[in-house]
PDB file of N, CA and C in Angstrom:
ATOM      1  N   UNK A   1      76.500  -3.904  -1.758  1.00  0.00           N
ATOM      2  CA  UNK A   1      77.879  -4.315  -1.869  1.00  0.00           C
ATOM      3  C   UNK A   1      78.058  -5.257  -3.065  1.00  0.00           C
ATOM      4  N   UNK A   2      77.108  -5.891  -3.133  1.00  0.00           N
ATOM      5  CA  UNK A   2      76.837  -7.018  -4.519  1.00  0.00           C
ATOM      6  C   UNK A   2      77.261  -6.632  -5.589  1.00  0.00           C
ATOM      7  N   UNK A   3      76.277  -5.141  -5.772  1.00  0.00           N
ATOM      8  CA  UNK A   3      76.012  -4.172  -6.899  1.00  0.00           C
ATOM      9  C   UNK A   3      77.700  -3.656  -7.352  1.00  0.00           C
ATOM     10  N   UNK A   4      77.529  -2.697  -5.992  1.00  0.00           N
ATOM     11  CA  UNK A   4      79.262  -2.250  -6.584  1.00  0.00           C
ATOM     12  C   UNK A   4      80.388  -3.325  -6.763  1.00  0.00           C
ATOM     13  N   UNK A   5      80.256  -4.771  -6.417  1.00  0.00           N
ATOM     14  CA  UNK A   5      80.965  -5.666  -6.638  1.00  0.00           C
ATOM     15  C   UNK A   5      81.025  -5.981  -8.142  1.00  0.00           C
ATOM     16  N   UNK A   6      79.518  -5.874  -8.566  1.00  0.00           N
ATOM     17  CA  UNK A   6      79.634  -6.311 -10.147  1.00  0.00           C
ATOM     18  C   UNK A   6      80.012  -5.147 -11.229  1.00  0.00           C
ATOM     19  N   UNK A   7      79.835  -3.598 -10.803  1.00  0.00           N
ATOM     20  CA  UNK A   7      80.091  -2.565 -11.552  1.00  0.00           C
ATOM     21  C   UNK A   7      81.637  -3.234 -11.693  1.00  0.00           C
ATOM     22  N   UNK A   8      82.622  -2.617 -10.489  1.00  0.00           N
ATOM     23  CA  UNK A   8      83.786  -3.041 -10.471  1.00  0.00           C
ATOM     24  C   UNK A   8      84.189  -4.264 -11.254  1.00  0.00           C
ATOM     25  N   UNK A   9      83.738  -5.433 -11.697  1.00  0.00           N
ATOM     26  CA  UNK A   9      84.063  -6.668 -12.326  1.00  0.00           C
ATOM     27  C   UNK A   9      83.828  -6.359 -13.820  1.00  0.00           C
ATOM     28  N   UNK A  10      82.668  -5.870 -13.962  1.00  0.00           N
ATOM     29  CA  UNK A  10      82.586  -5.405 -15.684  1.00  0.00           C
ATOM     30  C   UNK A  10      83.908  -4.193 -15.792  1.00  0.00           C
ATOM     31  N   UNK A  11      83.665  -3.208 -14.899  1.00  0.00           N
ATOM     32  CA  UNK A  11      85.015  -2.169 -14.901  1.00  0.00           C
ATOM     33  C   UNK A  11      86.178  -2.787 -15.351  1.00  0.00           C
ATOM     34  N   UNK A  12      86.497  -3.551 -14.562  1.00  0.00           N
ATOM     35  CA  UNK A  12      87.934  -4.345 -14.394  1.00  0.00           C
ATOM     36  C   UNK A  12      88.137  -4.966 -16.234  1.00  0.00           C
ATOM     37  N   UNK A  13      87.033  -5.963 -16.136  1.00  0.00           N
ATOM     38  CA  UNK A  13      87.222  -6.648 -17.136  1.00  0.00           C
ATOM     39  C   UNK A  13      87.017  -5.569 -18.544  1.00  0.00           C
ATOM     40  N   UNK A  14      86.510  -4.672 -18.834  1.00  0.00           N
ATOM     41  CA  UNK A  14      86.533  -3.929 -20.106  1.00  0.00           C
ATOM     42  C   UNK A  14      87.993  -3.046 -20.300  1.00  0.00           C
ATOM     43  N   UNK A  15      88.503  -3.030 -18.893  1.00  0.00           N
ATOM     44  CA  UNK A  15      89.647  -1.235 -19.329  1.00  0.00           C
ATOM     45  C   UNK A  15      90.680  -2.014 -19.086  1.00  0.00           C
ATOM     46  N   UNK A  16      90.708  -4.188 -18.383  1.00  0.00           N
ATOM     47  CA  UNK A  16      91.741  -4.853 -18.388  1.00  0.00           C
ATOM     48  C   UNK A  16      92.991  -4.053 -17.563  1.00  0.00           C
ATOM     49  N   UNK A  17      92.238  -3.728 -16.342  1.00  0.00           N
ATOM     50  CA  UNK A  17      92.664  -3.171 -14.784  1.00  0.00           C
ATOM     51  C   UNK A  17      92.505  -5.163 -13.970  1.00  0.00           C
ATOM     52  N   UNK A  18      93.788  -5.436 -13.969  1.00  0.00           N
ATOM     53  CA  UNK A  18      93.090  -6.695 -12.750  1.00  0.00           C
ATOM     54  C   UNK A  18      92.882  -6.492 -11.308  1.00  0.00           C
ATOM     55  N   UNK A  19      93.051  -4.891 -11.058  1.00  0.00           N
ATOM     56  CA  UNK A  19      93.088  -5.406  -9.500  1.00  0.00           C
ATOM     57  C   UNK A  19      91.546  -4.486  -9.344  1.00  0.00           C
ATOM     58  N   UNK A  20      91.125  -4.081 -10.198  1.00  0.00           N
ATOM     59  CA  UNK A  20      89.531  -4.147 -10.209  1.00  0.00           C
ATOM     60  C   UNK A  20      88.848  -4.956 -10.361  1.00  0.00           C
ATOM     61  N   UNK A  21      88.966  -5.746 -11.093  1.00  0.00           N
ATOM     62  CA  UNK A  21      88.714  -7.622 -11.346  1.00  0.00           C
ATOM     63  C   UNK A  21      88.628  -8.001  -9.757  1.00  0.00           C
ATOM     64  N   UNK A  22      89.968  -7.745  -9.661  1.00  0.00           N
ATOM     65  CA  UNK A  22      89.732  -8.610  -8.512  1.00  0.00           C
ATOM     66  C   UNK A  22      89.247  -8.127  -6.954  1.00  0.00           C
ATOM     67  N   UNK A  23      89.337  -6.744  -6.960  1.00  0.00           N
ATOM     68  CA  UNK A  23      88.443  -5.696  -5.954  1.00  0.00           C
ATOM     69  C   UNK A  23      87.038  -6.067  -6.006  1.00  0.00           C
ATOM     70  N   UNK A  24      86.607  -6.263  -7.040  1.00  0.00           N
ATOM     71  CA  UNK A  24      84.981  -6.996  -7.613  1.00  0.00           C
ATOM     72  C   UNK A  24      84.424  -8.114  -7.051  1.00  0.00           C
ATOM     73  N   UNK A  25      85.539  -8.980  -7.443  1.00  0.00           N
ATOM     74  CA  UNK A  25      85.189 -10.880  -7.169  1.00  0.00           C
ATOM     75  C   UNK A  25      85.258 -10.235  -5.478  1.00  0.00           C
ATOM     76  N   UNK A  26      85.907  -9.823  -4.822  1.00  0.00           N
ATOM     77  CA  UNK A  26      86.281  -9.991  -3.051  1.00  0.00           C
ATOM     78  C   UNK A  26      84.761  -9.602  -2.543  1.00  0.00           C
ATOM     79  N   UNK A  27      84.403  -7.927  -3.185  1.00  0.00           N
ATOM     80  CA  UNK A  27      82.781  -7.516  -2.746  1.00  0.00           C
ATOM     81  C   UNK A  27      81.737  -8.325  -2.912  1.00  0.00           C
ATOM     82  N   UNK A  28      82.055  -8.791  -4.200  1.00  0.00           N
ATOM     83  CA  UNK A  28      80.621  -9.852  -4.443  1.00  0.00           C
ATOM     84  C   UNK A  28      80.352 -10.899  -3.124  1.00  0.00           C
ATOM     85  N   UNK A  29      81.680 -11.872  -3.058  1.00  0.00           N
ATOM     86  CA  UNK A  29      81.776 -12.751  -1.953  1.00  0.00           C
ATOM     87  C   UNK A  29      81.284 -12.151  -0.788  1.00  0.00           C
ATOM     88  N   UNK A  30      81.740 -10.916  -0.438  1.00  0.00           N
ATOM     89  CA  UNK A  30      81.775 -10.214   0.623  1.00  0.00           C
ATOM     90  C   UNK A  30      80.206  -9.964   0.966  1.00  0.00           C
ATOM     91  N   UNK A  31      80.017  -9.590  -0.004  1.00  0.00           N
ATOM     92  CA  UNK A  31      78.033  -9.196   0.290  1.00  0.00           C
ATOM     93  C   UNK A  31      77.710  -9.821   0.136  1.00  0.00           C
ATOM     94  N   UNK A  32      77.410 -11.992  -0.682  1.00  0.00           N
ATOM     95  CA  UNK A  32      77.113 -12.501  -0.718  1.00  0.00           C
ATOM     96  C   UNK A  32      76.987 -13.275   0.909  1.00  0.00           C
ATOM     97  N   UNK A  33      78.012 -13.432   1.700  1.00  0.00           N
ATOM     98  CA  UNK A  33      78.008 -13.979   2.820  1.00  0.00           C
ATOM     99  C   UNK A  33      77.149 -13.276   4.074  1.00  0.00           C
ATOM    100  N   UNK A  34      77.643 -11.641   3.818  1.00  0.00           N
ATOM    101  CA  UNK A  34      76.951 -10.733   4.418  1.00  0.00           C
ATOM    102  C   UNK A  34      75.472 -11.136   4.699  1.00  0.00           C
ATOM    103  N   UNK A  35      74.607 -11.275   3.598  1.00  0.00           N
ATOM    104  CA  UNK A  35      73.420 -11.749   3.268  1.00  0.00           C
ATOM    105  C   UNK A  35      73.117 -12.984   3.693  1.00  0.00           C
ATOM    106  N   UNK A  36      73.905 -13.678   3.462  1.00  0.00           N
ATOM    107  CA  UNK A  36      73.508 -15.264   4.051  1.00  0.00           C
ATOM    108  C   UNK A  36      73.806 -15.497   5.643  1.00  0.00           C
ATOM    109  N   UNK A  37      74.679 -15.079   5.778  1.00  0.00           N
ATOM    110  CA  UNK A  37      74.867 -15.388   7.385  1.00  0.00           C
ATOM    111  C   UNK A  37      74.076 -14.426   8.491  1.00  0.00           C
ATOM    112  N   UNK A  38      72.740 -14.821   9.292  1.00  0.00           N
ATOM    113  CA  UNK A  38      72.920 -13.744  10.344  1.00  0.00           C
ATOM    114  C   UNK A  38      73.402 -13.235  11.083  1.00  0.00           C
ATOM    115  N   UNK A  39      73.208 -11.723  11.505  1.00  0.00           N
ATOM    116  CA  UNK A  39      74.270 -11.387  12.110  1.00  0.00           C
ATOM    117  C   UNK A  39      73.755 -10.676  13.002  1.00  0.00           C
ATOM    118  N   UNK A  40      74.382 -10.623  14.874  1.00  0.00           N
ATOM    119  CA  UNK A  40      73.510  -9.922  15.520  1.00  0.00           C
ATOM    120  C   UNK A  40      71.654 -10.646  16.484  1.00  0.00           C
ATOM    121  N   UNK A  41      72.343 -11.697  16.125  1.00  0.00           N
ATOM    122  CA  UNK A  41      71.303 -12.781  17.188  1.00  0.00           C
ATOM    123  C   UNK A  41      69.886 -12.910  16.229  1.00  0.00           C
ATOM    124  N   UNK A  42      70.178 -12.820  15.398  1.00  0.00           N
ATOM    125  CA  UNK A  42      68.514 -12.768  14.475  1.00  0.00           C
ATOM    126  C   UNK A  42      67.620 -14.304  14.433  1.00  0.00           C
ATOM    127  N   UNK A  43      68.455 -15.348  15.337  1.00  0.00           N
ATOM    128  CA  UNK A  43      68.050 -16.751  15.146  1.00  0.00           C
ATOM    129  C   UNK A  43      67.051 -16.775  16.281  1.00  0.00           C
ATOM    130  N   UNK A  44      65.495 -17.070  15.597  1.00  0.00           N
ATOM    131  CA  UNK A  44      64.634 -17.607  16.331  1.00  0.00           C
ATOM    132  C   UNK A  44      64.627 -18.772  17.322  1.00  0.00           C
ATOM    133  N   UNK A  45      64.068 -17.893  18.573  1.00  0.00           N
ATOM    134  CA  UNK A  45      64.251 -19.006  19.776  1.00  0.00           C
ATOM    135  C   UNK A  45      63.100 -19.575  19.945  1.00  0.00           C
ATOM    136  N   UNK A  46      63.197 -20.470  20.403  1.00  0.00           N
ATOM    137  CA  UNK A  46      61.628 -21.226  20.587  1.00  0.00           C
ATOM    138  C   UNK A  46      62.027 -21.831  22.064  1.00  0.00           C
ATOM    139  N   UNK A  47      61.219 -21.564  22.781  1.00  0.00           N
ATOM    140  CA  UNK A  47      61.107 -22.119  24.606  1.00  0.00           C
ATOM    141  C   UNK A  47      59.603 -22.981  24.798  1.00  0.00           C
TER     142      UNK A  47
END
């Protein structure tokens, strides 16, 4: 999602489309958080 976030941002920014620009910046964020946050109970329990 990163990836196609940054195609889309160079896209945007060379053919000076902004709402590819800005379709870009949203994925990046989007897969950036994706990645950082677990999701789905992945937090080690310790008893």
């Amino acid at each position: 999602m990163v990836i196609l976030g940054l195609i889309l941002l160079i896209i945007g920014l060379i053919a000076g489309i902004g709402f590819l620009w800005i379709l870009g910046v949203i994925l990046i964020i989007a897969g950036l958080v994706l990645n950082l946050v677990p999701i789905g109970g992945t937090r080690r329990r310790y008893y």
